[in-house]
C-alpha atoms as a PDB file:
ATOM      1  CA  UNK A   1     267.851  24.803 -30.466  1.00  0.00           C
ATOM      2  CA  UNK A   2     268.117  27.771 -28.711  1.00  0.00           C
ATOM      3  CA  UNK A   3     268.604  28.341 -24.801  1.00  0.00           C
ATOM      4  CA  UNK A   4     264.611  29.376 -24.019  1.00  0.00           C
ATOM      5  CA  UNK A   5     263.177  26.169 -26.422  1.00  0.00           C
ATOM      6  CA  UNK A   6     265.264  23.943 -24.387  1.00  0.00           C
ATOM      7  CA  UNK A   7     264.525  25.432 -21.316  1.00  0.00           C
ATOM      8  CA  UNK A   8     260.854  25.394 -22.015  1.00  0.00           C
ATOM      9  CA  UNK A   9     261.238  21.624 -23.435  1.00  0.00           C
ATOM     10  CA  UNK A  10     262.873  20.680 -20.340  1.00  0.00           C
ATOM     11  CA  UNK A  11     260.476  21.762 -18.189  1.00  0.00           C
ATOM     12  CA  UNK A  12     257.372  20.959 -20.004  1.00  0.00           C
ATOM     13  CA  UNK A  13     258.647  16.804 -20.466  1.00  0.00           C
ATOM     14  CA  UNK A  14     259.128  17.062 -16.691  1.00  0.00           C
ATOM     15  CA  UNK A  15     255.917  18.485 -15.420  1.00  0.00           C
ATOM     16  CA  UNK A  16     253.982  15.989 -18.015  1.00  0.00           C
ATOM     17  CA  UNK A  17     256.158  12.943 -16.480  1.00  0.00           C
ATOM     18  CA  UNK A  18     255.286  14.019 -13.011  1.00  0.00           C
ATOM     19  CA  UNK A  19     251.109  14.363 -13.788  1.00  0.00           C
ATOM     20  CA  UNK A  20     251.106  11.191 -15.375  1.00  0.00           C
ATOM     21  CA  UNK A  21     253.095   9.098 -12.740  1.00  0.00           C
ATOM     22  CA  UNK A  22     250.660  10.325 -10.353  1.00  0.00           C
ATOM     23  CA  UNK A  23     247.251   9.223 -12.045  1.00  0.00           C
ATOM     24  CA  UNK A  24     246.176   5.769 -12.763  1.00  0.00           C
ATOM     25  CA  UNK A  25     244.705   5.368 -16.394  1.00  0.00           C
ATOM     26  CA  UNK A  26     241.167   3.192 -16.900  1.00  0.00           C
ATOM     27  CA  UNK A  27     242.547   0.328 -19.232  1.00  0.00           C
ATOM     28  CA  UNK A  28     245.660   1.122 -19.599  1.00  0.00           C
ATOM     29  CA  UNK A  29     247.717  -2.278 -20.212  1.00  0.00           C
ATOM     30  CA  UNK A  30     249.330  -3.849 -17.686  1.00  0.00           C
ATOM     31  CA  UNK A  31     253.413  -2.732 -17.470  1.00  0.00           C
ATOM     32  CA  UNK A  32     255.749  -5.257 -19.245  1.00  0.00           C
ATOM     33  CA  UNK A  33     257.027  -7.599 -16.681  1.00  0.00           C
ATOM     34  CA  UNK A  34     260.520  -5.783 -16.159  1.00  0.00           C
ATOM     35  CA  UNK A  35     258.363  -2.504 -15.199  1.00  0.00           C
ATOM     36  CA  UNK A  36     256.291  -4.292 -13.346  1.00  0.00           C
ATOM     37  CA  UNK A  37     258.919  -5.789 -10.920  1.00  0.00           C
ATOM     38  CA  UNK A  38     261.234  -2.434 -10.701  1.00  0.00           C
ATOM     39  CA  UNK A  39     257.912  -0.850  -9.654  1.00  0.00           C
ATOM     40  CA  UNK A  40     257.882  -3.725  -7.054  1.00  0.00           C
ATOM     41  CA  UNK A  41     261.187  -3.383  -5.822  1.00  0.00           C
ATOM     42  CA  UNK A  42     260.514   0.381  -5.278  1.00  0.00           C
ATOM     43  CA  UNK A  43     257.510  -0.288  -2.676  1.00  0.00           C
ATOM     44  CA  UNK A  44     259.283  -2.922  -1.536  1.00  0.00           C
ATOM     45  CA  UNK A  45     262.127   0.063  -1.003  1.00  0.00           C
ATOM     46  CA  UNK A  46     259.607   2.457   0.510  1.00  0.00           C
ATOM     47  CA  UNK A  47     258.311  -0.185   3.059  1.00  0.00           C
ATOM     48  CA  UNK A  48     261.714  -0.938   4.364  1.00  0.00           C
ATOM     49  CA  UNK A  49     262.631   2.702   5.160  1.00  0.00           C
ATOM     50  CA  UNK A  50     259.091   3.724   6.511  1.00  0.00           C
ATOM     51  CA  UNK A  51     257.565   5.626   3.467  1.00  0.00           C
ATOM     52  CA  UNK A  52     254.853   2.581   2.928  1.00  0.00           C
ATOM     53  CA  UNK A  53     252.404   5.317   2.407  1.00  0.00           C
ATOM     54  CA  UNK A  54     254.436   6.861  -0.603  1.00  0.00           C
ATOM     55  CA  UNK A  55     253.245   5.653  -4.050  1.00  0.00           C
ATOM     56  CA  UNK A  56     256.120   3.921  -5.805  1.00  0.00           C
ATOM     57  CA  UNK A  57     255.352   5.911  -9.132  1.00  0.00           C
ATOM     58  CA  UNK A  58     256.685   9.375  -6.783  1.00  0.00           C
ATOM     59  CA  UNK A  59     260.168   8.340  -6.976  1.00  0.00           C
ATOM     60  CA  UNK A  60     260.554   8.686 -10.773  1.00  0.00           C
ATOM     61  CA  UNK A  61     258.068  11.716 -10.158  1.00  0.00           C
ATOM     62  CA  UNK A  62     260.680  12.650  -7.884  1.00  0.00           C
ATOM     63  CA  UNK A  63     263.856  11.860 -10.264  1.00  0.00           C
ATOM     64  CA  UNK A  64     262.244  13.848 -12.971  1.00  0.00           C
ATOM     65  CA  UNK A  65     261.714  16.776 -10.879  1.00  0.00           C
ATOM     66  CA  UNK A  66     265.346  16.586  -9.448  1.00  0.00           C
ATOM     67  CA  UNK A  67     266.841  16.754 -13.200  1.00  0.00           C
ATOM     68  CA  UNK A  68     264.597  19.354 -14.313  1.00  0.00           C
ATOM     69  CA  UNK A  69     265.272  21.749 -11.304  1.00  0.00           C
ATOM     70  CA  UNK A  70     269.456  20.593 -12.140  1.00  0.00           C
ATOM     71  CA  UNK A  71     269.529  21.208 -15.969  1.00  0.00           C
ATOM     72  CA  UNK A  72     267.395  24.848 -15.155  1.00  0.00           C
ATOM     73  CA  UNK A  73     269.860  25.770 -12.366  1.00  0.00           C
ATOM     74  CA  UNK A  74     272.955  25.082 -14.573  1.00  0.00           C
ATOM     75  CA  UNK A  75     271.560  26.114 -17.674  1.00  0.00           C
ATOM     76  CA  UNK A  76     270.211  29.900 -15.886  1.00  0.00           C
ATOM     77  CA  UNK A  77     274.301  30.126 -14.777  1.00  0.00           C
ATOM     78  CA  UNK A  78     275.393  29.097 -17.997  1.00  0.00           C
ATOM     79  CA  UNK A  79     273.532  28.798 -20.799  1.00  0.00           C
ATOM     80  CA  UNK A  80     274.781  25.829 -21.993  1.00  0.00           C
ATOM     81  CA  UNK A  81     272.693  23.324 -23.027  1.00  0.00           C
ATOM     82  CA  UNK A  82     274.135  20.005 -23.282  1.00  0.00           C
ATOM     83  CA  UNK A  83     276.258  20.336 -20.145  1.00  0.00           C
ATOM     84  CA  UNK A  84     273.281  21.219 -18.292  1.00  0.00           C
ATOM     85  CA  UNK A  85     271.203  18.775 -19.784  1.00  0.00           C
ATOM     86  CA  UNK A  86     273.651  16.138 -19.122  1.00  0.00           C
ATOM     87  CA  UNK A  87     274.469  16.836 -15.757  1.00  0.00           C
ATOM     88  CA  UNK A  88     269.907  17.119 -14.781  1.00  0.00           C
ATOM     89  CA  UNK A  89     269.846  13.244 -16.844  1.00  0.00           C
ATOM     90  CA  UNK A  90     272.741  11.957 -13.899  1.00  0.00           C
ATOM     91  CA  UNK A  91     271.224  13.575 -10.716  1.00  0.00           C
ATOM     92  CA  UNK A  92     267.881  12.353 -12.100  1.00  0.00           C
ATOM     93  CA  UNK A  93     268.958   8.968 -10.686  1.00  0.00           C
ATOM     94  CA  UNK A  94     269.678   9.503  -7.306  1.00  0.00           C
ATOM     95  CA  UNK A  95     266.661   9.450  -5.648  1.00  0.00           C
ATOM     96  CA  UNK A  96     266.515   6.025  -6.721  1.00  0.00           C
ATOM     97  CA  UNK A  97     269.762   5.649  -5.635  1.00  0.00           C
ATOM     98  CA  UNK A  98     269.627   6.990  -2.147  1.00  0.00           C
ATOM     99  CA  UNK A  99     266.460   4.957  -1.839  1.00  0.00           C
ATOM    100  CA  UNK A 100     267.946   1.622  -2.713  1.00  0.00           C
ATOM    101  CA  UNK A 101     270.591   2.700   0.017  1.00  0.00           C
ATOM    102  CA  UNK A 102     268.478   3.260   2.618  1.00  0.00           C
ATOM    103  CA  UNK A 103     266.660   0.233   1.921  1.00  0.00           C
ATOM    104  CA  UNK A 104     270.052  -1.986   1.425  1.00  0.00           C
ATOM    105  CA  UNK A 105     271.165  -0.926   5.004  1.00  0.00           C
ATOM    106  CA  UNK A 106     267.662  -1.331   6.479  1.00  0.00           C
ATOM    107  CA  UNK A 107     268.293  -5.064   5.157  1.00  0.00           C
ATOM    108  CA  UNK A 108     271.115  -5.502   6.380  1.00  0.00           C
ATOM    109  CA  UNK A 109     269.790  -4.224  10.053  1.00  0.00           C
ATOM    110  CA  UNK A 110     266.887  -6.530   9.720  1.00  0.00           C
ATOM    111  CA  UNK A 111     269.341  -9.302   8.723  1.00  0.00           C
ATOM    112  CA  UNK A 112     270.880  -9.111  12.433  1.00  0.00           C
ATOM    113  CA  UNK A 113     267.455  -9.115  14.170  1.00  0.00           C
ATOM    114  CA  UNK A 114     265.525 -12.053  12.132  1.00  0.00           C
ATOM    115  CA  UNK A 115     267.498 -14.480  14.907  1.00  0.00           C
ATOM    116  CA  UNK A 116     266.660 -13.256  17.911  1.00  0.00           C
ATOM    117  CA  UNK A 117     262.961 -13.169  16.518  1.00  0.00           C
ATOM    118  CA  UNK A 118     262.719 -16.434  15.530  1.00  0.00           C
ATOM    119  CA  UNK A 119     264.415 -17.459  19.330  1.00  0.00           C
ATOM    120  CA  UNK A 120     261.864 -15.463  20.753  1.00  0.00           C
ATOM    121  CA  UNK A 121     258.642 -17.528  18.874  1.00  0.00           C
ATOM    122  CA  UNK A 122     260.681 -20.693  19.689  1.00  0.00           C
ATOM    123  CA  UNK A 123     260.727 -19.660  23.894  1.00  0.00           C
ATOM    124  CA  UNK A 124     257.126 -18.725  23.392  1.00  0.00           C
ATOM    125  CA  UNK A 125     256.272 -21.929  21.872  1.00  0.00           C
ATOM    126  CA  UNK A 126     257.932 -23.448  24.256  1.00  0.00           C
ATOM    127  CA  UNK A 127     256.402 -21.872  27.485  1.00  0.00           C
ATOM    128  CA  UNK A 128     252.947 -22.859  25.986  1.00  0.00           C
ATOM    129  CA  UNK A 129     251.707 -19.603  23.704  1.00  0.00           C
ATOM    130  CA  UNK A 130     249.625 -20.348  21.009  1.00  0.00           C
ATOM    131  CA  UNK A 131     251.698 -19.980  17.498  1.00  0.00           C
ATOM    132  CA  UNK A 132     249.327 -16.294  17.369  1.00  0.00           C
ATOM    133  CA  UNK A 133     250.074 -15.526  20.502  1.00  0.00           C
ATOM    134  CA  UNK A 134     253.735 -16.176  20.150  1.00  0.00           C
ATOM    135  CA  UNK A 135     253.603 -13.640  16.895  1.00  0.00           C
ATOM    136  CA  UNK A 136     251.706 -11.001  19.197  1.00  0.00           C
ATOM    137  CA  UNK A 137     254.718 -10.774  22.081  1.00  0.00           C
ATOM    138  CA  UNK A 138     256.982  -9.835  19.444  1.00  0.00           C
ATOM    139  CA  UNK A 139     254.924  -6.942  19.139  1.00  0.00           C
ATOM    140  CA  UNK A 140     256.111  -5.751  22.538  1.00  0.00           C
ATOM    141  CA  UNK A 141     259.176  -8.422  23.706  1.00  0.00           C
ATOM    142  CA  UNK A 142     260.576  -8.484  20.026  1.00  0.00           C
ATOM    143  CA  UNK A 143     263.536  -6.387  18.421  1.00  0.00           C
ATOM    144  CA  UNK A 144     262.768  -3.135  18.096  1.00  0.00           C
ATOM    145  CA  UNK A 145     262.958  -2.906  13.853  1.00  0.00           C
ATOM    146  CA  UNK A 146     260.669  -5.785  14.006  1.00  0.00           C
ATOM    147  CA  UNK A 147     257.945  -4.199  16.805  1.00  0.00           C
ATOM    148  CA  UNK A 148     255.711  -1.737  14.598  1.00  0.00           C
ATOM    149  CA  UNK A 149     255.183  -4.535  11.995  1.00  0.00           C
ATOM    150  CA  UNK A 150     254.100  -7.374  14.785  1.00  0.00           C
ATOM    151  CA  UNK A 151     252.247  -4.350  16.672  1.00  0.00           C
ATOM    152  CA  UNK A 152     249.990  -4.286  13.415  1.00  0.00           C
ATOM    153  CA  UNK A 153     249.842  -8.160  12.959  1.00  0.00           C
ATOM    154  CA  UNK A 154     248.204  -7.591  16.948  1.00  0.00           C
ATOM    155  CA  UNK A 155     245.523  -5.286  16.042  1.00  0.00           C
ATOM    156  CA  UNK A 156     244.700  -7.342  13.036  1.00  0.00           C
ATOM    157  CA  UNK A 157     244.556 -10.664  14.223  1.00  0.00           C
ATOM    158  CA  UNK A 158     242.584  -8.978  17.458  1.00  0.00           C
ATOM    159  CA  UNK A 159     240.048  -7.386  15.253  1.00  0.00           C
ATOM    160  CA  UNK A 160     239.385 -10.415  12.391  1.00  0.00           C
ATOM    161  CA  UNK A 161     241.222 -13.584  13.996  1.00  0.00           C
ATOM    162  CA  UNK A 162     241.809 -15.006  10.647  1.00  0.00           C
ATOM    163  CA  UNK A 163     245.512 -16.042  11.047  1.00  0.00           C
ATOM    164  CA  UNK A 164     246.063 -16.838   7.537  1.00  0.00           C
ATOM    165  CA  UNK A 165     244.724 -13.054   6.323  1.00  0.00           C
ATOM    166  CA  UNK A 166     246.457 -11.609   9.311  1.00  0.00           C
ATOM    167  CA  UNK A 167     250.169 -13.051   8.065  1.00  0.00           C
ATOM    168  CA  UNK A 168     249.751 -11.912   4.343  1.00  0.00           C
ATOM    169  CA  UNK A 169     249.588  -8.338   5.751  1.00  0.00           C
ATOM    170  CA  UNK A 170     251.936  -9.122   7.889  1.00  0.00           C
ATOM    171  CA  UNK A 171     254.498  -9.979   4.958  1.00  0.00           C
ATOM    172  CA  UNK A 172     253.293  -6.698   2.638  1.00  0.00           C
ATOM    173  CA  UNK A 173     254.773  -4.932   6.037  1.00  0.00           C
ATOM    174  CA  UNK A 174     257.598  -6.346   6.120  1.00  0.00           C
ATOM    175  CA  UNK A 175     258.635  -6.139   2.663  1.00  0.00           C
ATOM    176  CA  UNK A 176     261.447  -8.910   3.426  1.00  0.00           C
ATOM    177  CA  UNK A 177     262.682 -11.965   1.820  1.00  0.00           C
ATOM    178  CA  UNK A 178     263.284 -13.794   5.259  1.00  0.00           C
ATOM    179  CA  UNK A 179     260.529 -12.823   6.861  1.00  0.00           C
ATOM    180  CA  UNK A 180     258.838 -14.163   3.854  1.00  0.00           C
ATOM    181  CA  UNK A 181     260.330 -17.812   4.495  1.00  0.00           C
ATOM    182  CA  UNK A 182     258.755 -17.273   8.246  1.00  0.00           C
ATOM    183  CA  UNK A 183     255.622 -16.639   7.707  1.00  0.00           C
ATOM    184  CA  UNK A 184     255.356 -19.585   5.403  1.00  0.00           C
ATOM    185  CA  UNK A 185     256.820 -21.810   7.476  1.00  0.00           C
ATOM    186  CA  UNK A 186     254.581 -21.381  10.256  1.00  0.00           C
ATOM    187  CA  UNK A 187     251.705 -20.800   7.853  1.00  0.00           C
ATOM    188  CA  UNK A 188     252.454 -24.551   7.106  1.00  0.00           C
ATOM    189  CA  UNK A 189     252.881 -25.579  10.193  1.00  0.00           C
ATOM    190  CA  UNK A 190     249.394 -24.270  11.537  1.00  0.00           C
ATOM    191  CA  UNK A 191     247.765 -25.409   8.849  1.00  0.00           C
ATOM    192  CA  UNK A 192     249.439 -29.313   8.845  1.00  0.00           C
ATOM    193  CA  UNK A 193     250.197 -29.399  12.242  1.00  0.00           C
ATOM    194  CA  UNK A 194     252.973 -31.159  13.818  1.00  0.00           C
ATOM    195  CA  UNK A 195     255.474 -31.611  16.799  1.00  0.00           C
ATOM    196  CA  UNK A 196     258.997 -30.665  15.096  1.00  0.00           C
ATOM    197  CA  UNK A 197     258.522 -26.912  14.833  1.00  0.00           C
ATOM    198  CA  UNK A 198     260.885 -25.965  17.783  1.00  0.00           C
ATOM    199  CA  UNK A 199     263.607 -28.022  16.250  1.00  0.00           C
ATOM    200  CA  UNK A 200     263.162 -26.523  12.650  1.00  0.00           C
ATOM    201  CA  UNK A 201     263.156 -22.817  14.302  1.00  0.00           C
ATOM    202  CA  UNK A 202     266.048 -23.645  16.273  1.00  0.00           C
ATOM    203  CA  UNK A 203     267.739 -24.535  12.820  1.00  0.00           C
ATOM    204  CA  UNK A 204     266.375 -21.677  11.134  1.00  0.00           C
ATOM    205  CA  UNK A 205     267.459 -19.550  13.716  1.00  0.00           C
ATOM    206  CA  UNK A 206     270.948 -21.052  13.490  1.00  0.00           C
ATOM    207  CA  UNK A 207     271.142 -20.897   9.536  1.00  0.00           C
ATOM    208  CA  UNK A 208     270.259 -16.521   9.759  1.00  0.00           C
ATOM    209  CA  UNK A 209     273.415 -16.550  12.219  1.00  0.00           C
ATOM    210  CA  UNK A 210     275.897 -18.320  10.016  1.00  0.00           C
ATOM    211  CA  UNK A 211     274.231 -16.519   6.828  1.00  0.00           C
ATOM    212  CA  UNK A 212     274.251 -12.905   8.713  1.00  0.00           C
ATOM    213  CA  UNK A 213     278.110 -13.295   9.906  1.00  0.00           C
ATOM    214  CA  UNK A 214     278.697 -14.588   6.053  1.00  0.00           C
ATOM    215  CA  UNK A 215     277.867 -11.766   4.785  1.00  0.00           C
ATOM    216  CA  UNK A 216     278.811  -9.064   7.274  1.00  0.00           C
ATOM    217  CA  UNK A 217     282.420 -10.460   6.469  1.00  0.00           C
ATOM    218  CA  UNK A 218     282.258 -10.076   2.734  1.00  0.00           C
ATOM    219  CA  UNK A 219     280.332  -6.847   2.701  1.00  0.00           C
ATOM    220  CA  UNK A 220     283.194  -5.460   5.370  1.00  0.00           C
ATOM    221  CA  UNK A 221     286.038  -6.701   2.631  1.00  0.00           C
ATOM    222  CA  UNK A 222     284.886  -5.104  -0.630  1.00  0.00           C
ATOM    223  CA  UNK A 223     282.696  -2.241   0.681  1.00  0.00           C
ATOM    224  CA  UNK A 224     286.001   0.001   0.266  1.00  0.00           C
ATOM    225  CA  UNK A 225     286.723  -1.163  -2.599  1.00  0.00           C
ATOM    226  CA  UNK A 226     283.632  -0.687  -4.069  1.00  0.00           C
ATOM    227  CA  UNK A 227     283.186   2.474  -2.626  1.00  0.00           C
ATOM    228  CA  UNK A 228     286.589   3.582  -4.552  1.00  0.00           C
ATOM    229  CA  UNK A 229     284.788   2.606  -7.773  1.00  0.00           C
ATOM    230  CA  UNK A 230     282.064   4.904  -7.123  1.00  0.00           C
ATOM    231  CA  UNK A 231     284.143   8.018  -6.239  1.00  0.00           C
ATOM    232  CA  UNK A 232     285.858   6.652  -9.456  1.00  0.00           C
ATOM    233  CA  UNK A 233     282.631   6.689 -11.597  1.00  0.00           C
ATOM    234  CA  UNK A 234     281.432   9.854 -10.063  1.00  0.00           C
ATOM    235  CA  UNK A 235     284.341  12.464 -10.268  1.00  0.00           C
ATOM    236  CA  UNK A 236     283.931  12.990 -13.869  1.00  0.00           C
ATOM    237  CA  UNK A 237     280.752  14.167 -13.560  1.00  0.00           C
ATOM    238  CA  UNK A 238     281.239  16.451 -10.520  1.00  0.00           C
ATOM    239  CA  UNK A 239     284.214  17.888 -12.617  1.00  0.00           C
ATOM    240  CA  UNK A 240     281.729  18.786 -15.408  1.00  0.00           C
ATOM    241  CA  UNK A 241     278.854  19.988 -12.633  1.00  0.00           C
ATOM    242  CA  UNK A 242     281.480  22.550 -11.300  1.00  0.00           C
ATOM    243  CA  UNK A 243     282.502  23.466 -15.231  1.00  0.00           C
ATOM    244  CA  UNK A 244     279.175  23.901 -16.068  1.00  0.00           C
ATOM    245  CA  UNK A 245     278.999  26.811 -13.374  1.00  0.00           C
ATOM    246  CA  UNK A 246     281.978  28.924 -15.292  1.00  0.00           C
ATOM    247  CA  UNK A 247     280.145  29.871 -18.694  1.00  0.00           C
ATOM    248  CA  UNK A 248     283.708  29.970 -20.695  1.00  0.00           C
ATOM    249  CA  UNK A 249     284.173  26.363 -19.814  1.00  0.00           C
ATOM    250  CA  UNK A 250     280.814  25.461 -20.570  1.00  0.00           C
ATOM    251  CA  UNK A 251     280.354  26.991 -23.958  1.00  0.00           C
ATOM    252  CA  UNK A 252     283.583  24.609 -24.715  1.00  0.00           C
ATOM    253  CA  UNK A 253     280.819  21.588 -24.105  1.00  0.00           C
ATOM    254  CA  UNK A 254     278.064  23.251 -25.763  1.00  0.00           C
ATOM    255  CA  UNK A 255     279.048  22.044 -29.394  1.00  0.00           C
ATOM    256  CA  UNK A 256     279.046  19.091 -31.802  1.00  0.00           C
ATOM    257  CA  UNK A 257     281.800  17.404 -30.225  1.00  0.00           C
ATOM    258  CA  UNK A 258     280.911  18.484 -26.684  1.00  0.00           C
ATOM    259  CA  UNK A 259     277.821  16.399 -27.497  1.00  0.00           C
ATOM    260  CA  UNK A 260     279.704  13.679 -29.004  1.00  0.00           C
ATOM    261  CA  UNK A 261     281.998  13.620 -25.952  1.00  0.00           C
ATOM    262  CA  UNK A 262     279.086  13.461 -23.490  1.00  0.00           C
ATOM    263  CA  UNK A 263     277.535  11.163 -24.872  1.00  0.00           C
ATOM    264  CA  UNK A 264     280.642   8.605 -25.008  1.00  0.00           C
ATOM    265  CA  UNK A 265     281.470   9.343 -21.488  1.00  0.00           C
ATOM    266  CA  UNK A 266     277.657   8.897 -20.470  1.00  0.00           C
ATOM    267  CA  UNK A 267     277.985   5.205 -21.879  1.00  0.00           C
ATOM    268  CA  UNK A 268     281.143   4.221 -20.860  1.00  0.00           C
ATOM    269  CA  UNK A 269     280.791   5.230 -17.379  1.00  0.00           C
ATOM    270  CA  UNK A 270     277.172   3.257 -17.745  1.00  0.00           C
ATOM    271  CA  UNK A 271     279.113   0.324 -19.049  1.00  0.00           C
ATOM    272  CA  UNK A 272     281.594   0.464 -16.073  1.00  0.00           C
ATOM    273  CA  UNK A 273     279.371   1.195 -13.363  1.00  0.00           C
ATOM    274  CA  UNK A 274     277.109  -1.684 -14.626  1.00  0.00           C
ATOM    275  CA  UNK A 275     280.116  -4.301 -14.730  1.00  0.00           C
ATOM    276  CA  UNK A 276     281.696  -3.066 -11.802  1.00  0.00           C
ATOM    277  CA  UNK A 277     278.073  -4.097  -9.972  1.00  0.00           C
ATOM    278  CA  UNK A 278     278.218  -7.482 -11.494  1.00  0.00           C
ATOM    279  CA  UNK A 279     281.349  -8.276 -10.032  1.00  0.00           C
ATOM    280  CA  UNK A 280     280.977  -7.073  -6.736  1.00  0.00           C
ATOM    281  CA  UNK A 281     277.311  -8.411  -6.324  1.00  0.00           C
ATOM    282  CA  UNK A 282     276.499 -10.823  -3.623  1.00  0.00           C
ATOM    283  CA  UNK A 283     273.893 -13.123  -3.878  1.00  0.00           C
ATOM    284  CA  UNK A 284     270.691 -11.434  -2.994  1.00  0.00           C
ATOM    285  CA  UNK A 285     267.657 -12.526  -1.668  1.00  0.00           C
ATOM    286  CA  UNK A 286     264.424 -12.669  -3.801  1.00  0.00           C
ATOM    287  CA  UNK A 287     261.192 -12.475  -2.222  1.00  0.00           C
ATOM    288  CA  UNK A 288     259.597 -15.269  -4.241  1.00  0.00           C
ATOM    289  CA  UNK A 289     257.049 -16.130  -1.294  1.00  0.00           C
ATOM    290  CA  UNK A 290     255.023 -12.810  -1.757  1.00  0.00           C
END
């Protein structure tokens, strides 16, 4: 295949991923259940870092784009194709990566603050607010991450009063799997009633601490080490990035068993990034209450 068809190739599969990410199709079938949840866990993504008005199907618009522009820029310096083609296929994946950063770290942020929420609905409780009411203050005497969200649950629950309506919205906003267990809770608890809803925030609020510090620990302990493992899986492919650049190195690549050696490395860094995640994976939280 020569340089231009490539080039052209490239380009065109890009543009025609882009248009149709962006479009919804009249009876198209629904996505196969792993699709469907990765497409969940990207707006969950996008609500947690404040791009809730993004449409999860623009991030793999996005990637696309990103290796497209890559493989054009290396292959316009070089004119080798399966270097540059290579190195556009691994930088497609980091806007999903820098996303699911962001979003990890938002998490973890929102992780410290669910406490001090839950101690503030328990004072308000307490000091005679209605359980709305107590949801409102947070909206102005609440952490600060948590204040735009509880701002909104306000203006709903002022404009409809349904309480019920008014905390489903409130859980699409906050796109978290402990504010999830929350708003359940005290959806229960309005709608059964009872007298022991101090004492099970003032447990709840206790469990978040112990779970939060947990955590913070374990994170602090292998985050170098798996930070190592990333420079690790990386450097290969920054090596061949900066090769790609020189056109006598390149050319070198741009062969049968340049191919053959791509495409081994591709997998077996795959391979190792994927078990290196499975070892140093905590135990996440799923938002099964959605």
């Amino acid at each position: 295949m020569s340089g231009g068809a490539f080039l052209g190739l490239v380009a065109g599969l890009g543009l025609l991923s882009i248009w149709w990410s962006l479009w919804e199709q009249e009876g198209q079938p629904a996505r196969s259940g792993a699709v469907q949840r990765w497409m969940d866990r990207l707006r969950d993504d996008l609500i947690k870092v404040g791009l809730d008005t993004v449409p999860p199907a623009a991030v793999p618009a996005l990637s696309v784009g990103l290796g497209v522009l890559v493989s054009a820029s290396l292959w316009a310096i070089s004119s080798a194709v399966i270097p540059s083609f290579a190195i556009g296929l691994a930088a497609s994946i980091l806007p999903v990566l820098v996303l699911r950063s962001a979003a990890r770290r938002r998490a973890t942020a929102m992780r410290e603050v669910w406490p001090e929420a839950v101690d503030h609905i328990n004072s308000a409780i307490r000091a005679g607010l209605s359980l709305p009411e107590a949801l409102v203050q947070l909206s102005s005497k609440g952490p600060e991450e948590l204040r735009p969200a509880f701002a909104e649950f306000a203006l709903d629950y002022q404009a409809s009063g349904d309480f019920a309506t008014c905390l489903d919205r409130l859980k699409v906003r906050l796109a978290d799997p402990v504010g999830d267990r929350i708003v359940e809770a005290l959806r229960i608890t309005r709608d059964v009633g009872g007298t022991d809803l101090g004492g099970l925030l003032r447990t709840l609020s206790a469990f978040l601490r112990e779970d939060a510090r947990t955590r913070a620990e374990l994170e602090a302990r292998q985050s170098w080490t798996v930070n190592a493992a990333r420079l690790a899986l990386a450097a290969p492919w920054i090596v061949l990035g900066l090769m790609a650049t020189r056109p006598q190195a390149a050319q070198a690549y741009d062969s049968t068993t340049g191919l053959i050696l791509v495409v081994v490395g591709a997998a077996v860094s795959l391979l190792a990034y994927r078990v290196m995640l499975l070892i140093a994976r905590l135990p996440q939280d799923e938002r099964v209450l959605r």
